[in-house]
C-alpha atoms as a PDB file:
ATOM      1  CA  UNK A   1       3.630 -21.605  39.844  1.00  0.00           C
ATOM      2  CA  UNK A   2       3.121 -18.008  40.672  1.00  0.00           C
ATOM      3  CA  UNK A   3       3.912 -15.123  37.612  1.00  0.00           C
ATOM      4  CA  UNK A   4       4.598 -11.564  38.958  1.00  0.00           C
ATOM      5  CA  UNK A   5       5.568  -8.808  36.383  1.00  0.00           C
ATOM      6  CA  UNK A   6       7.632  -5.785  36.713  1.00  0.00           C
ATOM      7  CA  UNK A   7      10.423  -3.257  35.130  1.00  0.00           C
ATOM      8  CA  UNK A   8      14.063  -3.213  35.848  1.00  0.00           C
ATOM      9  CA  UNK A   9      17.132  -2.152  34.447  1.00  0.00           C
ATOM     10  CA  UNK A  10      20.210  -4.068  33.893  1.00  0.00           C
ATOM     11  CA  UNK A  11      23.417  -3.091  35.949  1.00  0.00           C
ATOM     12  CA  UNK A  12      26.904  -2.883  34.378  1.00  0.00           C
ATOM     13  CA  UNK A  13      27.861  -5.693  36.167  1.00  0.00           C
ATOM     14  CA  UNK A  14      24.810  -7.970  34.095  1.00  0.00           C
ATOM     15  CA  UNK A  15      22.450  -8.073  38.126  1.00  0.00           C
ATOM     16  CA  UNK A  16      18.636  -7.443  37.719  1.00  0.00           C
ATOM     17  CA  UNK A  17      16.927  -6.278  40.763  1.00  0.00           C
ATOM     18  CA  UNK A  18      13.575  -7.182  42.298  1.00  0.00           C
ATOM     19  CA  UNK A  19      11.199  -4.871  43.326  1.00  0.00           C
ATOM     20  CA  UNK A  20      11.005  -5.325  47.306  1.00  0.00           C
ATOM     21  CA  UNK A  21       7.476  -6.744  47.497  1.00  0.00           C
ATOM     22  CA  UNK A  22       8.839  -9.609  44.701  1.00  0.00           C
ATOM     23  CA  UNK A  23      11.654 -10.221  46.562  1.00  0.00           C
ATOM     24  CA  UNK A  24      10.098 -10.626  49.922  1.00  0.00           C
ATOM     25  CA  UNK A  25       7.582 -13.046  48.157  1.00  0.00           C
ATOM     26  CA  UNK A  26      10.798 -15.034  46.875  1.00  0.00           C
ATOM     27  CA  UNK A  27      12.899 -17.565  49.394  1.00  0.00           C
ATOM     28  CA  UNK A  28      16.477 -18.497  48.799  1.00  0.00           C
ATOM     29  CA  UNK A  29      16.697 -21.656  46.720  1.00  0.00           C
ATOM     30  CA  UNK A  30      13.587 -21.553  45.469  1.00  0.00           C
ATOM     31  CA  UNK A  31      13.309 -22.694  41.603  1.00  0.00           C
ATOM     32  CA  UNK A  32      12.491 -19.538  39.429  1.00  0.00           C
ATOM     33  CA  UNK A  33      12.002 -19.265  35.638  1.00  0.00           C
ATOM     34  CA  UNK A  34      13.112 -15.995  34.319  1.00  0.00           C
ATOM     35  CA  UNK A  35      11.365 -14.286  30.861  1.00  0.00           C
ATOM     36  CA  UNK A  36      13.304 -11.358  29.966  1.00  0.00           C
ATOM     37  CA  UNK A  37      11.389  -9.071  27.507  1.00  0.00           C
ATOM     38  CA  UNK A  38      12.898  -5.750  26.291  1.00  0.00           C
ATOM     39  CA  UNK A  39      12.631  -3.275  23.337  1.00  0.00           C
ATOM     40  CA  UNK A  40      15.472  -2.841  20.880  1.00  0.00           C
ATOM     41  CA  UNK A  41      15.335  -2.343  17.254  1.00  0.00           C
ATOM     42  CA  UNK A  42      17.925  -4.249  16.419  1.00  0.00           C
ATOM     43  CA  UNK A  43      16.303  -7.426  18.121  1.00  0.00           C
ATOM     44  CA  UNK A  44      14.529  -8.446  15.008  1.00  0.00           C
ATOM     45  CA  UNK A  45      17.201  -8.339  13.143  1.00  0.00           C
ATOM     46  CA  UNK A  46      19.204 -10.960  15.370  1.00  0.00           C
ATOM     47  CA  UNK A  47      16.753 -13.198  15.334  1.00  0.00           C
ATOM     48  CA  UNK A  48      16.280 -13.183  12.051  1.00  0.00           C
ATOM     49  CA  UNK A  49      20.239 -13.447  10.905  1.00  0.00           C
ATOM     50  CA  UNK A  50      19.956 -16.395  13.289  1.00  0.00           C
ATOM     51  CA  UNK A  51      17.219 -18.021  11.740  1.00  0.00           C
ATOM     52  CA  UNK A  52      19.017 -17.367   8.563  1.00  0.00           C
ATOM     53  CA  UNK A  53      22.491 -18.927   9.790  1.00  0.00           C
ATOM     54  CA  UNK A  54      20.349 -22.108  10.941  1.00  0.00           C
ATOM     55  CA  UNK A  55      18.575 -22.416   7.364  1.00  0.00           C
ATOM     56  CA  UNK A  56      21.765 -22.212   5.303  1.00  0.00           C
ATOM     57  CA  UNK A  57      23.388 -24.666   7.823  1.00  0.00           C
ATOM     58  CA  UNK A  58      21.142 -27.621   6.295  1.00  0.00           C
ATOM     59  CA  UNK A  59      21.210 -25.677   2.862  1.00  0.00           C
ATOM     60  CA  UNK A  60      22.142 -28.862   0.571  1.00  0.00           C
ATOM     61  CA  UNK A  61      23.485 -27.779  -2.806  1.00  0.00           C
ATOM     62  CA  UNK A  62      20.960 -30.026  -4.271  1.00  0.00           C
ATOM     63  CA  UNK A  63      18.258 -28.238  -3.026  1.00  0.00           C
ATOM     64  CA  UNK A  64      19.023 -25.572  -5.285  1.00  0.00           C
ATOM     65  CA  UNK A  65      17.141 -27.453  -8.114  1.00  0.00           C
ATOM     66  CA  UNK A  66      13.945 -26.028  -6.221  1.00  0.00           C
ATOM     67  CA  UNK A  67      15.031 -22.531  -6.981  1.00  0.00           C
ATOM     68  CA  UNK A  68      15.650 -23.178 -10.338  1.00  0.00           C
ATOM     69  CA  UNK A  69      11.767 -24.258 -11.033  1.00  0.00           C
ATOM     70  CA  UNK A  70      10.551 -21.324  -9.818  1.00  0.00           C
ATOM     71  CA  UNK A  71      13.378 -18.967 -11.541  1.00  0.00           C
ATOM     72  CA  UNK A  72      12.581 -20.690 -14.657  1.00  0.00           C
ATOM     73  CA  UNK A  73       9.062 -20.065 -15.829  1.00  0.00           C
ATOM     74  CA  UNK A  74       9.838 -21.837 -19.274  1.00  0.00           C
ATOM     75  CA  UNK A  75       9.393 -25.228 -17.808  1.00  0.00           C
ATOM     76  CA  UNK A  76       6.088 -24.364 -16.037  1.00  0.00           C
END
């Protein structure tokens, strides 16, 4: 599998275009994986409400005896 990197911008309409010399490298129906990388602040913070949404998903009320051993330092 080839790799080729380069910058873009998204259009209103969602389309990313390729660079002419990646497209001409590129034949129609030809299997492509697609990375998309790009720089927001707020980024973090999705994927980390996310990954907070999943935890408390599975969050049993029974595992809250964990959290009372550690806020309880009279029974260490």
């Amino acid at each position: 599998m080839k790799a080729v990197e380069f910058e873009s911008t998204v259009s209103a309409g969602g389309q990313i275009s390729l660079p002419p010399e990646v497209a001409s490298e590129i034949y129609a129906g030809d299997q492509i994986r697609v990375v998309l990388m790009w720089d927001r602040d707020d980024s973090e913070r999705s994927w980390r409400s996310m990954g907070r949404q999943r935890f408390d998903a599975v969050y049993a009320p029974e595992d809250a005896v964990y959290e009372q051993l550690l806020d309880n330092s009279a029974i260490r």
